[in-house]
C-alpha atoms as a PDB file:
ATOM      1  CA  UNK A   1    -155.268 164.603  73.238  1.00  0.00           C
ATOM      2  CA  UNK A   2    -152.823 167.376  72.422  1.00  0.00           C
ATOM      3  CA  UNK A   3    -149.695 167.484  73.987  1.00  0.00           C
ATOM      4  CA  UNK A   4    -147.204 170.698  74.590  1.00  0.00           C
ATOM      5  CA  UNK A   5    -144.494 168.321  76.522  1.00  0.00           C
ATOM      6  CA  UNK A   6    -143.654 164.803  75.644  1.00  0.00           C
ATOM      7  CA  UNK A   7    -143.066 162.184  78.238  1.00  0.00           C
ATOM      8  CA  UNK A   8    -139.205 162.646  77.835  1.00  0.00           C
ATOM      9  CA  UNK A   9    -139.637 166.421  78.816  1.00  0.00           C
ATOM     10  CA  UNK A  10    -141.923 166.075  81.176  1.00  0.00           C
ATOM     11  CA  UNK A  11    -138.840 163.686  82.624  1.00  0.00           C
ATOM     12  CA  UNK A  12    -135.920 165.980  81.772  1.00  0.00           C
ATOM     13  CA  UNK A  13    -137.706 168.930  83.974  1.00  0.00           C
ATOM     14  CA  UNK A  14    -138.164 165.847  86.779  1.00  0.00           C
ATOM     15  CA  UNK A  15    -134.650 165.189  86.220  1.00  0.00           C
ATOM     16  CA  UNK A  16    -133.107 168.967  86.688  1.00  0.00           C
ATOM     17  CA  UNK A  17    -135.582 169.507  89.305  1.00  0.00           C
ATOM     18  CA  UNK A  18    -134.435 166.538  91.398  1.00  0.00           C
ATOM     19  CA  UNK A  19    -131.047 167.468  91.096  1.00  0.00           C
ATOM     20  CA  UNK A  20    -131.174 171.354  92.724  1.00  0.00           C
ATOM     21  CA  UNK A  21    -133.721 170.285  95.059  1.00  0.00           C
ATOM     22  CA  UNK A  22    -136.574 172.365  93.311  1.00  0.00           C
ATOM     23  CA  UNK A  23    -139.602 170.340  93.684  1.00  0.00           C
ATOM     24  CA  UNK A  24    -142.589 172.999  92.635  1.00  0.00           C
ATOM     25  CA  UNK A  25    -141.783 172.155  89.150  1.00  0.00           C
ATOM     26  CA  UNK A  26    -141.493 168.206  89.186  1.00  0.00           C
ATOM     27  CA  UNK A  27    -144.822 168.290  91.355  1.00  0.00           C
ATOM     28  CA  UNK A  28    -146.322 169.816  88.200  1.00  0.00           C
ATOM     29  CA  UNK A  29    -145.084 167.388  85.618  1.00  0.00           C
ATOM     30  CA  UNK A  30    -145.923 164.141  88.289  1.00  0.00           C
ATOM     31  CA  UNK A  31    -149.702 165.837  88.348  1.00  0.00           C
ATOM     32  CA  UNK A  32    -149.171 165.951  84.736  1.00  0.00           C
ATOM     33  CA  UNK A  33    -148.746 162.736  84.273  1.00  0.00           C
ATOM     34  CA  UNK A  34    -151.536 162.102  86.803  1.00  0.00           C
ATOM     35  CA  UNK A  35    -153.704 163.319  84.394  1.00  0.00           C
ATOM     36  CA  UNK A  36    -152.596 162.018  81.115  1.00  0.00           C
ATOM     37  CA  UNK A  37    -153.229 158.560  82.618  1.00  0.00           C
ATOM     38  CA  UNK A  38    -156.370 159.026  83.647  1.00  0.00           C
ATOM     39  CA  UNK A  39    -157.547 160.693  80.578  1.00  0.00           C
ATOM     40  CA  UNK A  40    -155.875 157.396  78.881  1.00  0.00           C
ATOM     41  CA  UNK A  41    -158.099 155.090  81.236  1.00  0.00           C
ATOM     42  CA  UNK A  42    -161.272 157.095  80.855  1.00  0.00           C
ATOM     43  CA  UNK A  43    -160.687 156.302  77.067  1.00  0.00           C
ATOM     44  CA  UNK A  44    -159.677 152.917  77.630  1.00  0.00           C
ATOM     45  CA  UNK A  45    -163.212 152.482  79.746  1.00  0.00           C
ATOM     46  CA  UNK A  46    -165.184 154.026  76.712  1.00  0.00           C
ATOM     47  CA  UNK A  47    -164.033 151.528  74.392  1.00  0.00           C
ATOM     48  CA  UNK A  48    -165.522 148.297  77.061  1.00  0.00           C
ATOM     49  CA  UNK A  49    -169.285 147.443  76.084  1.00  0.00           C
ATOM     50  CA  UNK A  50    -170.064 147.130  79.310  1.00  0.00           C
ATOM     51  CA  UNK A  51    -169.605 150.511  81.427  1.00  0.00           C
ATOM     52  CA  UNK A  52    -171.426 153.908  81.501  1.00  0.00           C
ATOM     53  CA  UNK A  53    -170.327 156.347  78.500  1.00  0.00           C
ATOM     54  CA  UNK A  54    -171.153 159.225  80.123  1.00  0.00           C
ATOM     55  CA  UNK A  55    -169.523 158.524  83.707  1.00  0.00           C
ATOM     56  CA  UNK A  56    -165.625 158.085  81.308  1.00  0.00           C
ATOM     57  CA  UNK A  57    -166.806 161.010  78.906  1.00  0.00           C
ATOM     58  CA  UNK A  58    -167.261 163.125  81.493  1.00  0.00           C
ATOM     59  CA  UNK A  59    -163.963 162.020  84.151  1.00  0.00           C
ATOM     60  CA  UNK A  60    -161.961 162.255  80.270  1.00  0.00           C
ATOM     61  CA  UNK A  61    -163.472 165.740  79.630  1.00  0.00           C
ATOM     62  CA  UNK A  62    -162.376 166.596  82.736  1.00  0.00           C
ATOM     63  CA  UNK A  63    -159.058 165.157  82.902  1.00  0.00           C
ATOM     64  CA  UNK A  64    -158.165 166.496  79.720  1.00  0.00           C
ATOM     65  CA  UNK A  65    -159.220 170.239  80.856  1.00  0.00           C
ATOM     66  CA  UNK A  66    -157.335 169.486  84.060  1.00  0.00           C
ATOM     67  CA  UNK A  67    -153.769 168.667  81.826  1.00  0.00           C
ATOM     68  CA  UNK A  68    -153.658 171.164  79.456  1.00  0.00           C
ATOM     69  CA  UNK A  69    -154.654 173.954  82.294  1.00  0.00           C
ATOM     70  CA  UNK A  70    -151.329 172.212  84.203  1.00  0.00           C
ATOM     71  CA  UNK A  71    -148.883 172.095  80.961  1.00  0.00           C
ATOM     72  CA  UNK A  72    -149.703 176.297  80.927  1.00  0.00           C
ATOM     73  CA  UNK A  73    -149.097 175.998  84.790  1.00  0.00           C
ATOM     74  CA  UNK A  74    -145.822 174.260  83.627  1.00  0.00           C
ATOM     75  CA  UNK A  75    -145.180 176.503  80.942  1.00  0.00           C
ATOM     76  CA  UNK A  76    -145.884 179.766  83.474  1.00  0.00           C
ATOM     77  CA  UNK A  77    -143.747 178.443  85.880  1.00  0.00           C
ATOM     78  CA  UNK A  78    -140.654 177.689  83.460  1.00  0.00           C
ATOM     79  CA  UNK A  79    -140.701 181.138  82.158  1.00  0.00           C
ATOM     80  CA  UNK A  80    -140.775 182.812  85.496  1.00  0.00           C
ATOM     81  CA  UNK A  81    -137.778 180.880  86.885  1.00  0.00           C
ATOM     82  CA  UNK A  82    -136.394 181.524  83.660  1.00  0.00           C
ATOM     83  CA  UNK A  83    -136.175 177.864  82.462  1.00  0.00           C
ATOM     84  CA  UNK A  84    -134.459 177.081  78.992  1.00  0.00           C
ATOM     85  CA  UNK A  85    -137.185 176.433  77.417  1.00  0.00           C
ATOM     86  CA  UNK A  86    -135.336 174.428  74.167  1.00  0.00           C
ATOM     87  CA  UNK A  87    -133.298 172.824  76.256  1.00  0.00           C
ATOM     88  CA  UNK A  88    -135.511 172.485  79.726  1.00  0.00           C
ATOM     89  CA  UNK A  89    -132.347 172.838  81.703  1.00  0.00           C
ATOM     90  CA  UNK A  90    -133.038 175.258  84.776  1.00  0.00           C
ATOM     91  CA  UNK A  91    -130.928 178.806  84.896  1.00  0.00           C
ATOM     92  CA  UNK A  92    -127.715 178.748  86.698  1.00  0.00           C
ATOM     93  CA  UNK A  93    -129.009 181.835  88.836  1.00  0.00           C
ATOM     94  CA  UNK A  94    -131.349 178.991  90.348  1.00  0.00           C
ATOM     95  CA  UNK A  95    -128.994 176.777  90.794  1.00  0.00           C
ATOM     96  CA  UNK A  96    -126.395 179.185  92.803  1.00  0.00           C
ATOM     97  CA  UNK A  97    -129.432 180.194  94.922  1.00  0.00           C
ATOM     98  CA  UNK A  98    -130.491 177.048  95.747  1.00  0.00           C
ATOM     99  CA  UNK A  99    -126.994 175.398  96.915  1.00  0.00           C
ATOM    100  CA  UNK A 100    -126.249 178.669  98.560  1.00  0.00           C
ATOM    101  CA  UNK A 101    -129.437 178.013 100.503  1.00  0.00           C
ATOM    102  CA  UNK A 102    -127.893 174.289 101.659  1.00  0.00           C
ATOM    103  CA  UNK A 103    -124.201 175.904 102.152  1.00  0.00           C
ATOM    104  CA  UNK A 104    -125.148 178.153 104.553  1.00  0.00           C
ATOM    105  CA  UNK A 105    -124.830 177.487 108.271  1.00  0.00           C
END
């Protein structure tokens, strides 16, 4: 399956996320991931002699339309926050707002 993030981006966004308390993007990669391993099962399950082709091909089909519609969720999301997108470090304007939001009284 093509990928637009690797595993280590997909962590670095969890990462920057988790640190300024923004959790709509780190939900996206962990549903992400959700995906990529159950595409990797489905395929997995093809591969044993003894289950139903067309139950995995269709749950892989599936899971594979299902990630790449999420990495352009990812991707949208990113870009309107106004993400670094070479470096996947969030913009400082998000940062200010959000620990403005936990300094006030």
């Amino acid at each position: 399956m093509k990928r637009n993030y690797t595993q280590e981006q997909l962590i670095r966004i969890r990462e920057q996320a988790a640190i300024y308390q923004c959790a709509c993007p780190a939900q996206v990669c962990l549903a992400i991931d959700a995906m990529d391993k159950l595409y990797k099962y489905q395929q997995h399950c093809l591969n044993s002699d003894e289950t139903n082709s067309k139950v995995h091909t269709t749950i892989a089909k599936s899971s594979e339309a299902c990630y790449h519609e999420l990495e352009q969720c990812l991707t949208d999301v990113l870009a309107l926050e106004g993400w670094d997108m070479d470096t996947l470090d969030m913009p400082e304007n998000l940062h200010k707002q959000l620990l403005d939001s936990l300094c006030k009284p």
